[in-house]
Structure formats: structure tokens, C-alpha cells
C-alpha atoms as a PDB file:
ATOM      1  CA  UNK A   1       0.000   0.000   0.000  1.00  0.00           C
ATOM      2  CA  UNK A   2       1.520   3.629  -0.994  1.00  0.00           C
ATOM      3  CA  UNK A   3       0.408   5.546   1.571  1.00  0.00           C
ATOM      4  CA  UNK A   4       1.483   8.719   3.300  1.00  0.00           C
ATOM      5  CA  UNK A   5       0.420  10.605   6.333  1.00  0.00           C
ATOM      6  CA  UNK A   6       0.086  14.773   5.277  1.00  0.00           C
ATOM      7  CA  UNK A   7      -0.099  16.910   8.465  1.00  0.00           C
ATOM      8  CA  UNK A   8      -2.693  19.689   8.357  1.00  0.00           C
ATOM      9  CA  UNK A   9      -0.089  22.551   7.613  1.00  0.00           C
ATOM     10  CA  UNK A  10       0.473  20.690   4.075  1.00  0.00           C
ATOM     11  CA  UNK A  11      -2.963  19.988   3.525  1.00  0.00           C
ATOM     12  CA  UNK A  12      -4.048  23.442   3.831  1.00  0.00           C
ATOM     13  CA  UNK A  13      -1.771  24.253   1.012  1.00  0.00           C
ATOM     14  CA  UNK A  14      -4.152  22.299  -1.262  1.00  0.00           C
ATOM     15  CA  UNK A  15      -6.375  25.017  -1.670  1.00  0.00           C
ATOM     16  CA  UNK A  16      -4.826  27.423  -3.614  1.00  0.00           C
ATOM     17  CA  UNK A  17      -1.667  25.116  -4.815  1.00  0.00           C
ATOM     18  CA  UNK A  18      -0.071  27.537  -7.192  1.00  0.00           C
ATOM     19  CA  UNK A  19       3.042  25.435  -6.788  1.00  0.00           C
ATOM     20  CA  UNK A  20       3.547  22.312  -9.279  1.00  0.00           C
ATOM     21  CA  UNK A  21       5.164  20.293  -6.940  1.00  0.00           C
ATOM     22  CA  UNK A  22       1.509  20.378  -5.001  1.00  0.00           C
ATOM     23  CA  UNK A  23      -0.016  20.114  -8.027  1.00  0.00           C
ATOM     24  CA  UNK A  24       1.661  17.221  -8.968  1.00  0.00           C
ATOM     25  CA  UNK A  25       1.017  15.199  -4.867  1.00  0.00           C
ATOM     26  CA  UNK A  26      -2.721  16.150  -5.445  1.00  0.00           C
ATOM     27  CA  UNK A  27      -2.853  14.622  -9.092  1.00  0.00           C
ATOM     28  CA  UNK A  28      -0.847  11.634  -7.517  1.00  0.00           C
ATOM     29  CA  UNK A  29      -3.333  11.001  -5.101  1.00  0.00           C
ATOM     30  CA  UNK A  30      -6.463  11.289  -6.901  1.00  0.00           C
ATOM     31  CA  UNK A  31      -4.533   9.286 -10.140  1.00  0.00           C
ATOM     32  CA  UNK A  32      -6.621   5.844  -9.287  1.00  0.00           C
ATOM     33  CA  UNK A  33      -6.669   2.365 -11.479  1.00  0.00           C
ATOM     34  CA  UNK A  34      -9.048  -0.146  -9.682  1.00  0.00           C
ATOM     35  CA  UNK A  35      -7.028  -3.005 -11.135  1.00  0.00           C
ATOM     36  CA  UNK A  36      -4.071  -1.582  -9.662  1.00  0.00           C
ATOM     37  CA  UNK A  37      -5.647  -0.293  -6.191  1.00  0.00           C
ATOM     38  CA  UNK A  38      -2.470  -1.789  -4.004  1.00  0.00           C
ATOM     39  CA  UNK A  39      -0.404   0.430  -6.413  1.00  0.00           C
ATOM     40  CA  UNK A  40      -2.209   3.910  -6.069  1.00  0.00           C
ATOM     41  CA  UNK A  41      -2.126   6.784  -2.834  1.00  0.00           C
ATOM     42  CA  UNK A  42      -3.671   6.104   0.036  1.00  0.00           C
ATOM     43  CA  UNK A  43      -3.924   8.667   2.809  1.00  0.00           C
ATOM     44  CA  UNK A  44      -3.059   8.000   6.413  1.00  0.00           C
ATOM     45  CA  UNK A  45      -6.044   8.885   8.416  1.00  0.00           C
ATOM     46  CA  UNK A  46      -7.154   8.931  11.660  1.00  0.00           C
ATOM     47  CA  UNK A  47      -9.599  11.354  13.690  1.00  0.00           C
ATOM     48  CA  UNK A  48      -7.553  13.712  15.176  1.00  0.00           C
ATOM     49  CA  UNK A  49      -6.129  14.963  11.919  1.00  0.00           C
ATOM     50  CA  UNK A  50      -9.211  14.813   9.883  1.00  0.00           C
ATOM     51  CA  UNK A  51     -10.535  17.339  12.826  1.00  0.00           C
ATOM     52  CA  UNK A  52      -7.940  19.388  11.821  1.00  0.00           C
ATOM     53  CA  UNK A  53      -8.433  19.265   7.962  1.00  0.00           C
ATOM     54  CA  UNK A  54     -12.366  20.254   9.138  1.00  0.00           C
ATOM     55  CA  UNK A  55     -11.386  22.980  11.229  1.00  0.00           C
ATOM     56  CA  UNK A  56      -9.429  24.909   8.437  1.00  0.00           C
ATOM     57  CA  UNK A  57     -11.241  23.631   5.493  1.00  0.00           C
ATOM     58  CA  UNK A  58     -14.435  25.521   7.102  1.00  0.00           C
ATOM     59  CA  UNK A  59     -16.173  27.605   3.713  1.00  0.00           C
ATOM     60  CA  UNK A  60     -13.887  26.246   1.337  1.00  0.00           C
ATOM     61  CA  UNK A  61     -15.255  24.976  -1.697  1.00  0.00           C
ATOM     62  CA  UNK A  62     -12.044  24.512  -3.729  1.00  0.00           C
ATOM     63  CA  UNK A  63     -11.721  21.079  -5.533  1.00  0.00           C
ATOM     64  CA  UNK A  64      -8.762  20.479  -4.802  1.00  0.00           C
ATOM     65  CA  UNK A  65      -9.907  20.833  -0.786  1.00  0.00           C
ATOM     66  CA  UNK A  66      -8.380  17.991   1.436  1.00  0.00           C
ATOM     67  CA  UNK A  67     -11.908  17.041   2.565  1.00  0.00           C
ATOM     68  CA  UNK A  68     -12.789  16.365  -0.953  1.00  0.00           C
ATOM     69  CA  UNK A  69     -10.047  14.595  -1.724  1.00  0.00           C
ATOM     70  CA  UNK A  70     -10.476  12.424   1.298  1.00  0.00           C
ATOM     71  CA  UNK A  71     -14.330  11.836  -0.083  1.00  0.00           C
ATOM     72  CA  UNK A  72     -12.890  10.699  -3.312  1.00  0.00           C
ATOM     73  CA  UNK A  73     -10.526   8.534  -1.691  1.00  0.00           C
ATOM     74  CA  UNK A  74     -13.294   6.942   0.591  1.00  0.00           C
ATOM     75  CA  UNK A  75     -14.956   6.200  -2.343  1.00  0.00           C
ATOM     76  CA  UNK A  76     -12.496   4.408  -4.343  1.00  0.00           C
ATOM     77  CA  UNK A  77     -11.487   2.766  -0.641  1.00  0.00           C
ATOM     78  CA  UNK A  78      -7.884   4.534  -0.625  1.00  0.00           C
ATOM     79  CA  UNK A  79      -8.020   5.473   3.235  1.00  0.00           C
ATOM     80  CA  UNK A  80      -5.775   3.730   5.749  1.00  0.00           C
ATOM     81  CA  UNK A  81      -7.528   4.847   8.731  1.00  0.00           C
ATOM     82  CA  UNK A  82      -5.838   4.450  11.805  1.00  0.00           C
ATOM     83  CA  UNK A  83      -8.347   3.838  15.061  1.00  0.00           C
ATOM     84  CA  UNK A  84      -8.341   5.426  18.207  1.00  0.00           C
ATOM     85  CA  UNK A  85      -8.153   1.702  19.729  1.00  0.00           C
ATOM     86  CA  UNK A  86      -4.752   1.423  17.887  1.00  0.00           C
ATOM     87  CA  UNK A  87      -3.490   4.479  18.431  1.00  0.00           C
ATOM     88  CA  UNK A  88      -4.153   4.372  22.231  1.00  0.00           C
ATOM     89  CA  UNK A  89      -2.491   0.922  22.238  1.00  0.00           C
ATOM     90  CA  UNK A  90       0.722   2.150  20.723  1.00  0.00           C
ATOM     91  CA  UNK A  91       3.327   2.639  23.397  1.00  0.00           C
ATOM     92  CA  UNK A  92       6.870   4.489  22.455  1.00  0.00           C
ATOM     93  CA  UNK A  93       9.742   2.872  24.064  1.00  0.00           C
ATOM     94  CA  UNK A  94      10.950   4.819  27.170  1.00  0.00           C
ATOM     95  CA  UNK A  95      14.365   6.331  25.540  1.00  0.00           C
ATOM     96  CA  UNK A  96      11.770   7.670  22.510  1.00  0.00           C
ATOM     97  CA  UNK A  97       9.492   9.036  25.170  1.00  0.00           C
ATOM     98  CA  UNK A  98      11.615  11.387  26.661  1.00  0.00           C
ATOM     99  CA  UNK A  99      13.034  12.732  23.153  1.00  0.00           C
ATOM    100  CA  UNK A 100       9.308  13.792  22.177  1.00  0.00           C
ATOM    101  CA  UNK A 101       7.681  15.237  24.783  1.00  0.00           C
ATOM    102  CA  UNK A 102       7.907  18.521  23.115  1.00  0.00           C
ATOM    103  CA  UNK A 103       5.411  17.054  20.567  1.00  0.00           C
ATOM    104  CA  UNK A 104       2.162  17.846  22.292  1.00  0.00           C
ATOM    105  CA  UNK A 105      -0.774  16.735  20.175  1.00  0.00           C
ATOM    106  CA  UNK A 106       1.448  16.083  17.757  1.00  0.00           C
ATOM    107  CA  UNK A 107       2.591  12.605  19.729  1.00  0.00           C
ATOM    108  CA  UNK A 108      -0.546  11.036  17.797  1.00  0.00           C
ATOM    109  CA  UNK A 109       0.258  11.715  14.655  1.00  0.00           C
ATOM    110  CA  UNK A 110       3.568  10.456  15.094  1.00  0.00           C
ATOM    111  CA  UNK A 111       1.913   7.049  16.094  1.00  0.00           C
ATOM    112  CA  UNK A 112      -0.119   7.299  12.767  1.00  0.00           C
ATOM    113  CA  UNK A 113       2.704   7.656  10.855  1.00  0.00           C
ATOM    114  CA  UNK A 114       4.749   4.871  12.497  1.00  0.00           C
ATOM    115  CA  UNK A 115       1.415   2.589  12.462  1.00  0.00           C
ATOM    116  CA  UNK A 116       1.227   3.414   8.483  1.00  0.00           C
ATOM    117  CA  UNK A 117       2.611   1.211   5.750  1.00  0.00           C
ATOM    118  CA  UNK A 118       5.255   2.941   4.404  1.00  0.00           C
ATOM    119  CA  UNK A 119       5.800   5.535   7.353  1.00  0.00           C
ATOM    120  CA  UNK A 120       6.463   8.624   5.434  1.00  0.00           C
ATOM    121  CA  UNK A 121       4.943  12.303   6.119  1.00  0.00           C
ATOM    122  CA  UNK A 122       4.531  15.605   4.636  1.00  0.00           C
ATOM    123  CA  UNK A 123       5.317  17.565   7.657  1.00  0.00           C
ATOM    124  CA  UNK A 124       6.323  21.408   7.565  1.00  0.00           C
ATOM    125  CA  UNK A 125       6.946  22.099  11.936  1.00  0.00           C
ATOM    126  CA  UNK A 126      10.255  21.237  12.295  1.00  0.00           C
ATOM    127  CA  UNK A 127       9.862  19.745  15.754  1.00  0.00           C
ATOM    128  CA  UNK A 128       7.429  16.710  14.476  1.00  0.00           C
ATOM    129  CA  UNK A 129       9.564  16.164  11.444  1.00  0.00           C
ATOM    130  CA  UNK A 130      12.791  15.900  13.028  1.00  0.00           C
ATOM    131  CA  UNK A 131      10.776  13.451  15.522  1.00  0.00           C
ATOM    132  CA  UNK A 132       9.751  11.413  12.460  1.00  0.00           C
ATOM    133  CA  UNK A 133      13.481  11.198  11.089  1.00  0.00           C
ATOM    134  CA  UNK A 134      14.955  10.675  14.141  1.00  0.00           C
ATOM    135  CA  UNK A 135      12.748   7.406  15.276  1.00  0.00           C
ATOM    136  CA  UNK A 136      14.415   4.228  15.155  1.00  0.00           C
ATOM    137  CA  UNK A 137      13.339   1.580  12.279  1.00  0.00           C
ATOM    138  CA  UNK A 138       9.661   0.297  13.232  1.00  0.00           C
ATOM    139  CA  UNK A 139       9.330  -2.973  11.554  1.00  0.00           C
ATOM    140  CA  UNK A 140      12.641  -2.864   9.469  1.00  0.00           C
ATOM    141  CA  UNK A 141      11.454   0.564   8.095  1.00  0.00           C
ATOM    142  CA  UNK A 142      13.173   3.798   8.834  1.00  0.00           C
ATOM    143  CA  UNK A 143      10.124   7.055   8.971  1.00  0.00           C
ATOM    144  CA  UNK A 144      10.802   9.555   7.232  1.00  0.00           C
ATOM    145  CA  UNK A 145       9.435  13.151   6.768  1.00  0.00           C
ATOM    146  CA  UNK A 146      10.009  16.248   4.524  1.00  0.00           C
ATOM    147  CA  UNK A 147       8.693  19.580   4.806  1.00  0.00           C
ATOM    148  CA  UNK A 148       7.912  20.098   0.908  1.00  0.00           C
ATOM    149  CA  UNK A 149       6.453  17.660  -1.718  1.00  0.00           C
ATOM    150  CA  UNK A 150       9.310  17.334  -4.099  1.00  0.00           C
ATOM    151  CA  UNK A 151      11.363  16.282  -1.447  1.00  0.00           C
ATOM    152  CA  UNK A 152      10.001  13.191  -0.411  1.00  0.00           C
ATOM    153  CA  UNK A 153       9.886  10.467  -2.818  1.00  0.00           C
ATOM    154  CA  UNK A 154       6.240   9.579  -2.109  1.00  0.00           C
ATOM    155  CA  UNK A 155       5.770   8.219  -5.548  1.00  0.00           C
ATOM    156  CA  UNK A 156       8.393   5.144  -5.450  1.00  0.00           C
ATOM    157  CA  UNK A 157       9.095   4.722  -1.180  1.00  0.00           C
END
């Protein structure tokens, strides 16, 4: 599964994407081929960031929204939605603990992204991403995060 976890501060950047390099992540994750579905974007979801996407999406009706990208993923089935049940289950050792507790609310999101597939993120605060880089392997892959589209190799990782 190609998924990717894209915090909020990206996200908001869909809606008036005059950069190509957003252009080009939105047309990547809307591209879909049901024979292929293992092949195409999925988005790494869970309920504390989709809050978020609500809660600055409010009165925005631009189609390239996150919230309507999200519908258009549910529909095709291209969410990997990570429950609250998981997420509350996911305990970081002790040593990683200590190294995020700067994180705040962001400590969730961090879970998501080390509960996702490919464990990669689209994460402009410098804070989470350096948490995300910094993190040990989690099931012999290392997470990764860049602040800017063209940076991460989302397409092939």
C-alpha cells in the first residue's frame, strides 16, 4: 500500500496550490486504477487529523480541498484509517518518550505515521519532522518526513 500521512499545515496548502510540486502530490493522489488499487495513494487517516483538515477547510469549496479529496478517496477505498483503539495501544519505548515530549498533540500523529505502511509524512513544523526522522526503524522501516512535496519520494518509497 503507498500511503502517506500529510499533516494539516500541508494539507491546507491544497487550496490554492499555485506550486507544481503540489499540483503534482494532489494529481498523484487522486490518479486511481481499480485493477491496480495496491499500487495507487492512500492517505493516512485517523480522527484527530481529519478534525484538523475540518477545522481549516471551514467555507472552502475549492476542488482540490483535502476534505474532498479524502471523499474521493473513501470512495475508491484509498483510506488507511488508523483507530483510536490502535493508536491508544501504541506505546513508544521509554528512551523515545523522553526525546518527544515537546510534541504535544502532535505525539498522535507520530503514532499514525509509524502505524502506516510505508511511514512517510509531509510535515512542515520542524519539531514533528525531526521526531519522524529521528525514530528508530519500526518494523525494518526507517520514517521519514520532509517539509515540501518534491522532497520526499512519495511516488516510489
Amino acid at each position: 500500500m503507498k500511503d502517506i500521512f500529510i499533516d494539516n499545515n500541508i494539507a491546507k496548502n491544497f487550496t490554492n496550490p499555485v506550486d507544481t510540486n503540489y499540483q503534482k502530490l494532489i494529481s498523484w493522489l487522486l490518479h486511481f486504477e481499480e485493477s491496480k488499487i495496491e499500487c495507487c495513494a492512500h492517505l493516512v487517516l485517523t480522527n484527530k487529523i481529519l478534525q484538523e483538515y475540518k477545522n481549516s477547510n471551514r467555507n472552502n469549496f475549492n476542488s482540490q480541498n483535502i476534505i474532498l479529496i479524502i471523499g474521493k478517496l473513501t470512495e475508491q477505498r484509498r483510506l488507511n484509517f488508523i483507530e483510536n483503539k490502535i493508536l491508544k495501544k501504541y506505546k513508544f519505548p521509554t528512551n523515545i518518550e523522553k526525546k518527544i515530549c515537546c510534541l504535544g498533540k502532535d505525539k498522535i500523529h507520530l503514532k499514525a505515521i509509524l502505524l502506516s505502511h510505508r511511514k512517510i509524512a509531509l510535515i512542515i513544523d520542524s519539531k514533528f519532522r525531526n521526531a519522524v526522522n529521528s525514530h528508530p526503524k519500526v518494523n525494518k522501516i526507517k520514517p521519514k518526513a520532509e517539509s515540501r512535496p518534491e522532497d520526499l519520494d512519495y511516488e516510489n518509497l
